[in-house]
C-alpha atoms as a PDB file:
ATOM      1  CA  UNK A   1     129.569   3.430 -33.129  1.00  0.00           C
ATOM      2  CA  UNK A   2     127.390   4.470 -30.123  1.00  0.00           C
ATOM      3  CA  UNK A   3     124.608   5.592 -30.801  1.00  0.00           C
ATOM      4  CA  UNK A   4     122.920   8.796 -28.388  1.00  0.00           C
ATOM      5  CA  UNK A   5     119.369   9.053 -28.128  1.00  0.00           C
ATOM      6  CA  UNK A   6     117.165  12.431 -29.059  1.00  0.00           C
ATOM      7  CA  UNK A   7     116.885  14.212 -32.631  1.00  0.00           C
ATOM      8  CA  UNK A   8     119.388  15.428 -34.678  1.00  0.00           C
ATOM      9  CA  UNK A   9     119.090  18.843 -36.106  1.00  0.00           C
ATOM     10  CA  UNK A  10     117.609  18.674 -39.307  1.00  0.00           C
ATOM     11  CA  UNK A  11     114.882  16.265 -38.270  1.00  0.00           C
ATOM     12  CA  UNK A  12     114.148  19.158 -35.610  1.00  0.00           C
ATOM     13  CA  UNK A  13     114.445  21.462 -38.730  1.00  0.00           C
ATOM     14  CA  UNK A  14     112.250  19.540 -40.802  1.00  0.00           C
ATOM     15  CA  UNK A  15     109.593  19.174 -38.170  1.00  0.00           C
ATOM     16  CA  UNK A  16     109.725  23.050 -37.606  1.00  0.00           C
ATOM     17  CA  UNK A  17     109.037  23.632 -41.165  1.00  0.00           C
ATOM     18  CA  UNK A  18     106.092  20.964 -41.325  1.00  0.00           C
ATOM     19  CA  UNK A  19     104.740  22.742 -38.683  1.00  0.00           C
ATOM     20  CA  UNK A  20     105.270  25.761 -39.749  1.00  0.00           C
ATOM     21  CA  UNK A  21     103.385  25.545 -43.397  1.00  0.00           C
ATOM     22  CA  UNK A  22     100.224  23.850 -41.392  1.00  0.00           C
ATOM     23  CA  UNK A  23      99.950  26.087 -38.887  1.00  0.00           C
ATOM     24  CA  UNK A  24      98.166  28.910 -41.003  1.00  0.00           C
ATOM     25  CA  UNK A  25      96.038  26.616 -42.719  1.00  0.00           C
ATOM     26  CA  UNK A  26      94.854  25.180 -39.626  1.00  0.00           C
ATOM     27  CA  UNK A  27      94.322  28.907 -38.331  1.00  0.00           C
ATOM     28  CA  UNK A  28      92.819  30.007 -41.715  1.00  0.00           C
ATOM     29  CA  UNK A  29      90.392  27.038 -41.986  1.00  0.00           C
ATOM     30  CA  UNK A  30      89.318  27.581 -38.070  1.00  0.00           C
ATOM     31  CA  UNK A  31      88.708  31.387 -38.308  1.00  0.00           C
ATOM     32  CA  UNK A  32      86.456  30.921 -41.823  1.00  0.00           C
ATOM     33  CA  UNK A  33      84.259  28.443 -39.251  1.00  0.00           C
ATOM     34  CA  UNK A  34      84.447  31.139 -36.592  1.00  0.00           C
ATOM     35  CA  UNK A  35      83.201  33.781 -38.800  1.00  0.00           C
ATOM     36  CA  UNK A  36      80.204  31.333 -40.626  1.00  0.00           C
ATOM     37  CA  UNK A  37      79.694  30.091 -36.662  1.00  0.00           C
ATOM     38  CA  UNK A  38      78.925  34.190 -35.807  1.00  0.00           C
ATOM     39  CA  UNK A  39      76.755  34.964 -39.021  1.00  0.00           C
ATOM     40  CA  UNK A  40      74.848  31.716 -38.665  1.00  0.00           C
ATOM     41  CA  UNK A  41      73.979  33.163 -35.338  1.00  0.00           C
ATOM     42  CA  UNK A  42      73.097  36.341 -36.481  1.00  0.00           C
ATOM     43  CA  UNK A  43      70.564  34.908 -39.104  1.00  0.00           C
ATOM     44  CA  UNK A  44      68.727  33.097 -36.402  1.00  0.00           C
ATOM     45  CA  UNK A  45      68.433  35.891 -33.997  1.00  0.00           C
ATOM     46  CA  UNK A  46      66.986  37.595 -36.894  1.00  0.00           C
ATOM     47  CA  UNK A  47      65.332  35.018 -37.960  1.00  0.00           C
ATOM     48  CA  UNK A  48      63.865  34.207 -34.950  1.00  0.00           C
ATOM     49  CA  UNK A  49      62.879  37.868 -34.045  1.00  0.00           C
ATOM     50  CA  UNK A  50      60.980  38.413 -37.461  1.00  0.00           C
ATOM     51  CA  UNK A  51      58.817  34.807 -36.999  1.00  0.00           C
ATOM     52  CA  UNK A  52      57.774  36.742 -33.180  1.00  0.00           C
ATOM     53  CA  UNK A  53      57.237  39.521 -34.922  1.00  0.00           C
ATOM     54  CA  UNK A  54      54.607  38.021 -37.682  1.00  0.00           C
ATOM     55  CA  UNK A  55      53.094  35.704 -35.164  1.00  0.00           C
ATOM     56  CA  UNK A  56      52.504  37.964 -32.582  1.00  0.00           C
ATOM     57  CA  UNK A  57      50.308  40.977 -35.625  1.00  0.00           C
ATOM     58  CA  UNK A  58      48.550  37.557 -37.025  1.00  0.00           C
ATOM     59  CA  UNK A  59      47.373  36.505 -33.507  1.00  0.00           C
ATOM     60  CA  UNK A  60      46.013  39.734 -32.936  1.00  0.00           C
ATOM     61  CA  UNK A  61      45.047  40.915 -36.284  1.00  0.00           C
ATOM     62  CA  UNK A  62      43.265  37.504 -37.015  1.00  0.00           C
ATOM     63  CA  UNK A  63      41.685  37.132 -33.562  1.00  0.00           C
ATOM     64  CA  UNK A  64      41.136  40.640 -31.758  1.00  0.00           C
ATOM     65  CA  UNK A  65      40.748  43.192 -34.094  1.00  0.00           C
ATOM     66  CA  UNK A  66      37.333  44.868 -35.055  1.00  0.00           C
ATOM     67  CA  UNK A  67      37.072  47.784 -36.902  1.00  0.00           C
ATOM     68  CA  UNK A  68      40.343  49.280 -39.552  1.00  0.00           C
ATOM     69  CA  UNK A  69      40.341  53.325 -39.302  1.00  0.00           C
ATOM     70  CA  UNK A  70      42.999  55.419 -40.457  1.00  0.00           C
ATOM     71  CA  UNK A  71      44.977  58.327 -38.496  1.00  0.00           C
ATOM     72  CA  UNK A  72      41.886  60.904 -38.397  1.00  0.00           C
ATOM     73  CA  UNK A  73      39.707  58.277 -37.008  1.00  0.00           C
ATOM     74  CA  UNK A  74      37.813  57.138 -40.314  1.00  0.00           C
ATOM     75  CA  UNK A  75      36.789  53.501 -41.096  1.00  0.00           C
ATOM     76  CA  UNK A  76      38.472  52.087 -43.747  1.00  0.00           C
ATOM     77  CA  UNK A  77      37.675  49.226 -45.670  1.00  0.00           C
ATOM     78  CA  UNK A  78      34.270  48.806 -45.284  1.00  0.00           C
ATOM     79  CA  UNK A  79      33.130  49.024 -49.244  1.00  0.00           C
ATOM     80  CA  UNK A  80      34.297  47.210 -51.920  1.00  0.00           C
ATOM     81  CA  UNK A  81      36.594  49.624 -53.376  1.00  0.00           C
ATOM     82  CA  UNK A  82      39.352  46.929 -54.822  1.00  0.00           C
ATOM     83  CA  UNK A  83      41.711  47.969 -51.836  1.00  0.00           C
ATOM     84  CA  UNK A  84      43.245  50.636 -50.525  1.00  0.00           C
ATOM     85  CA  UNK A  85      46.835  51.525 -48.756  1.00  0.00           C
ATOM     86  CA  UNK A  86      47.267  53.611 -46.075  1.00  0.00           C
ATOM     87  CA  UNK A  87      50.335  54.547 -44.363  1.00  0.00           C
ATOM     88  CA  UNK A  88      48.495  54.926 -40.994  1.00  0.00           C
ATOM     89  CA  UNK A  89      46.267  51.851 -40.847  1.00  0.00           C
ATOM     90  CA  UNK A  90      44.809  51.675 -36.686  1.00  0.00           C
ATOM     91  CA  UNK A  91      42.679  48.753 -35.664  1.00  0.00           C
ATOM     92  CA  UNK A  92      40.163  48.568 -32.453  1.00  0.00           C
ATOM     93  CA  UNK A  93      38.999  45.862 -31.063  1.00  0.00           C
ATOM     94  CA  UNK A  94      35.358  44.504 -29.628  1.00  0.00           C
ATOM     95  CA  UNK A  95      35.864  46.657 -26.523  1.00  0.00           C
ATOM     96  CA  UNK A  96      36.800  49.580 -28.652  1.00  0.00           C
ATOM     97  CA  UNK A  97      40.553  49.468 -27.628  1.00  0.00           C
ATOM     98  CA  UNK A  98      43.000  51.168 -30.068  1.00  0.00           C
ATOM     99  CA  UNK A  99      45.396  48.697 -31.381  1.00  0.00           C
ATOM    100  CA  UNK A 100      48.409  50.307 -32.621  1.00  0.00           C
ATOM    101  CA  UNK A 101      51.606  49.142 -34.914  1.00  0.00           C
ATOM    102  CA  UNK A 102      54.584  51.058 -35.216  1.00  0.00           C
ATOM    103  CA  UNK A 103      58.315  51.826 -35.398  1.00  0.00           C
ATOM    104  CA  UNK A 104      59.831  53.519 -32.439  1.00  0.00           C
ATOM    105  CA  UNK A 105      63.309  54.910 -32.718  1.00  0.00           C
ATOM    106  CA  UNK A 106      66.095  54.277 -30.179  1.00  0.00           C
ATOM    107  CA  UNK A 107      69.378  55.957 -30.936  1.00  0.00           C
ATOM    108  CA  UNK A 108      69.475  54.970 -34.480  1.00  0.00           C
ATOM    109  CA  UNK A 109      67.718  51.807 -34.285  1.00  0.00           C
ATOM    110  CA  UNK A 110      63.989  51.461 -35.463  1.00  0.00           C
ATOM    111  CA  UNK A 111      62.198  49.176 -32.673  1.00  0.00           C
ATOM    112  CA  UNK A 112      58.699  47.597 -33.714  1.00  0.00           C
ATOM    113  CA  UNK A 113      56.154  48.521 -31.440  1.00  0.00           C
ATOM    114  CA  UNK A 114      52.531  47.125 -30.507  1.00  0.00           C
ATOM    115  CA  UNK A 115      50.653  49.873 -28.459  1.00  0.00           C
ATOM    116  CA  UNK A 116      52.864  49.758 -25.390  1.00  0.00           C
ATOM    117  CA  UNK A 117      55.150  46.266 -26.189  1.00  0.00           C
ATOM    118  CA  UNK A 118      58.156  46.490 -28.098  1.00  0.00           C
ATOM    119  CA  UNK A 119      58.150  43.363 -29.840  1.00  0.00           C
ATOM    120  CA  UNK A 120      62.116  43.424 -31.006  1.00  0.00           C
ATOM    121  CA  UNK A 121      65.644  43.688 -29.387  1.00  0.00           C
ATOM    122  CA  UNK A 122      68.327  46.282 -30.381  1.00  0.00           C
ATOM    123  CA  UNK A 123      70.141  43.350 -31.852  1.00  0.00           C
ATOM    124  CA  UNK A 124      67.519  44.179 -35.469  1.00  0.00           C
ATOM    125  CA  UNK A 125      66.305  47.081 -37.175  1.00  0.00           C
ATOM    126  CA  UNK A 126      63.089  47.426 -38.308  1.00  0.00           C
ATOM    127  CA  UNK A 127      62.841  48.993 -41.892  1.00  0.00           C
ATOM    128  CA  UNK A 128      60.021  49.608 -44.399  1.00  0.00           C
ATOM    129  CA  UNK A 129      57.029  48.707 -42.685  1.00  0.00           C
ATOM    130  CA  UNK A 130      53.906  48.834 -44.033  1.00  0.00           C
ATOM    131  CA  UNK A 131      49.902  47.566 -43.548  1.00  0.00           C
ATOM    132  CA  UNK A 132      47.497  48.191 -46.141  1.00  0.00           C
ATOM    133  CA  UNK A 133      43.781  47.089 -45.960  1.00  0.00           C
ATOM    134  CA  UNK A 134      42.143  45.336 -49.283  1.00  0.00           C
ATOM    135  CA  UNK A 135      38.630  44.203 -49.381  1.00  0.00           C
ATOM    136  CA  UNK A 136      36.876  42.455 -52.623  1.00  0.00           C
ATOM    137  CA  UNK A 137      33.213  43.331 -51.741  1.00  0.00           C
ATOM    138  CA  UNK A 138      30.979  44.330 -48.731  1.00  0.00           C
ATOM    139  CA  UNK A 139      30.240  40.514 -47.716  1.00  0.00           C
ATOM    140  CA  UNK A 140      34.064  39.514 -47.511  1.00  0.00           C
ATOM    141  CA  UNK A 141      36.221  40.468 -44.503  1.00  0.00           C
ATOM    142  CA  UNK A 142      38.868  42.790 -45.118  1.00  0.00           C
ATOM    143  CA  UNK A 143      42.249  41.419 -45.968  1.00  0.00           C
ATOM    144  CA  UNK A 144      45.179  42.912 -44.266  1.00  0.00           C
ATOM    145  CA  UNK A 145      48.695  42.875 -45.756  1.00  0.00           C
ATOM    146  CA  UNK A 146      51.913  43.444 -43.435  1.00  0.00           C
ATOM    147  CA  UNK A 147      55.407  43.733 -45.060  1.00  0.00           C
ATOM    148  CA  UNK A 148      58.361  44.712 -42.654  1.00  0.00           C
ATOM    149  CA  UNK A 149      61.713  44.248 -43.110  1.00  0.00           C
ATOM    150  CA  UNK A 150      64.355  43.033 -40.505  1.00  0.00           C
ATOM    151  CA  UNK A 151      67.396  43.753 -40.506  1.00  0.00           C
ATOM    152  CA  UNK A 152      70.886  42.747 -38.047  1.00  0.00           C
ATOM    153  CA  UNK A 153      72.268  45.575 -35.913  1.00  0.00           C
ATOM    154  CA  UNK A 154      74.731  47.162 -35.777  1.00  0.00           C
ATOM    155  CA  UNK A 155      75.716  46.981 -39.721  1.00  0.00           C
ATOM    156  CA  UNK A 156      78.860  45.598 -40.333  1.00  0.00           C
ATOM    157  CA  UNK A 157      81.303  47.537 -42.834  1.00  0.00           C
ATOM    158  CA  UNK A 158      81.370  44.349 -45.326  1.00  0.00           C
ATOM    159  CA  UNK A 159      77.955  43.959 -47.316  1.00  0.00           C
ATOM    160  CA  UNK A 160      78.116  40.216 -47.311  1.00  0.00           C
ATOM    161  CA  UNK A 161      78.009  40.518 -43.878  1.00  0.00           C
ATOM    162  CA  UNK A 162      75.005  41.929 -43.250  1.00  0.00           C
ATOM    163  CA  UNK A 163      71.628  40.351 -43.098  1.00  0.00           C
ATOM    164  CA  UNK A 164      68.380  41.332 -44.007  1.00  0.00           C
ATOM    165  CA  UNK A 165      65.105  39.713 -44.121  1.00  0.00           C
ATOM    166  CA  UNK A 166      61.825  40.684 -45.717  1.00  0.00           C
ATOM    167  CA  UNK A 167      58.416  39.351 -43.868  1.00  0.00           C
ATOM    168  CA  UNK A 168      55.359  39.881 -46.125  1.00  0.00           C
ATOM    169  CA  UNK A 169      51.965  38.344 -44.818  1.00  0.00           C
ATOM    170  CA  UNK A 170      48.134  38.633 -45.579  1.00  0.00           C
ATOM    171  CA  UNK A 171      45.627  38.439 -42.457  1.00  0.00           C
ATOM    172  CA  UNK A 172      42.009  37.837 -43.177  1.00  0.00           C
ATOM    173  CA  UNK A 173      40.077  39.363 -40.378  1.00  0.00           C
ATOM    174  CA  UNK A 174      37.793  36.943 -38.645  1.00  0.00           C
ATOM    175  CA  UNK A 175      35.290  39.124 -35.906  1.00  0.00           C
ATOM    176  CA  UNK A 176      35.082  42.412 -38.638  1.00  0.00           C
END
């Protein structure tokens, strides 16, 4: 008998149904990394944005800021009430220069603002931001609470995939 070299057809058969049954699962398994890989990378630009964010109102709050007024210009904090909140919390600093914190909208993005610097990308949305100004007695600096909450942008259609961090901090004031 002589024997001819190459495959016959059902081992080509065979292989072409191996193949065929791994195939998706190799696909499946490779577009569930793909899709962790992307919201991974979401989280940290997040992440990363709401850790700038905090740093950047501690810095300030702990080491510039002077007096607390609210919006009409009125010094807050300054007796030992318990604590107050106020919606529109201003600071100043030693040379009297407003220090501002606020949302500023872009299309339908909220952007968080620092008198002139926005501090965030339009990758996040800033939601629920607040400051409120506690103080325990006359002789104790005031205590300053910030809460925001960061969020990725645009939203995605599927809940699970969308991220959303809350930031909550207290800032004792140092130079009140």
């Amino acid at each position: 008998m002589k024997r001819t070299r190459g495959f016959t057809m059902i081992e080509l058969l065979i292989v072409i149904g191996v193949l065929a049954l791994t195939f998706p699962l190799i696909f499946a398994v490779l577009f569930q990394i793909l899709q962790q890989q992307a919201r991974i990378y979401q989280l940290i630009e997040v992440k990363r944005e709401g850790d700038f964010i905090l740093n950047s109102v501690e810095y300030i709050l702990k080491n510039r800021v002077a007096t607390v007024y609210n919006s009409t210009g009125v010094q807050v904090c300054t007796t030992g009430t318990g604590g107050i909140a106020v919606s529109g919390i201003h600071f100043k600093d030693k040379d009297n220069t407003d220090i501002t914190y606020s949302l500023v909208t872009s299309g339908s993005t909220h952007l968080f603002a620092s008198n002139s610097a926005i501090l965030t990308t339009a990758k996040t949305n800033v939601t629920n931001f607040s400051l409120s100004c506690t103080r325990t007695n006359t002789w104790s600096p005031p205590l300053i609470s910030v809460r925001l909450v960061l969020e990725n942008y645009p939203k995605s259609s599927r809940e699970k995939e969308n991220i959303s961090l809350d930031y909550r901090t207290k800032v004792k004031l140092k130079s009140y």
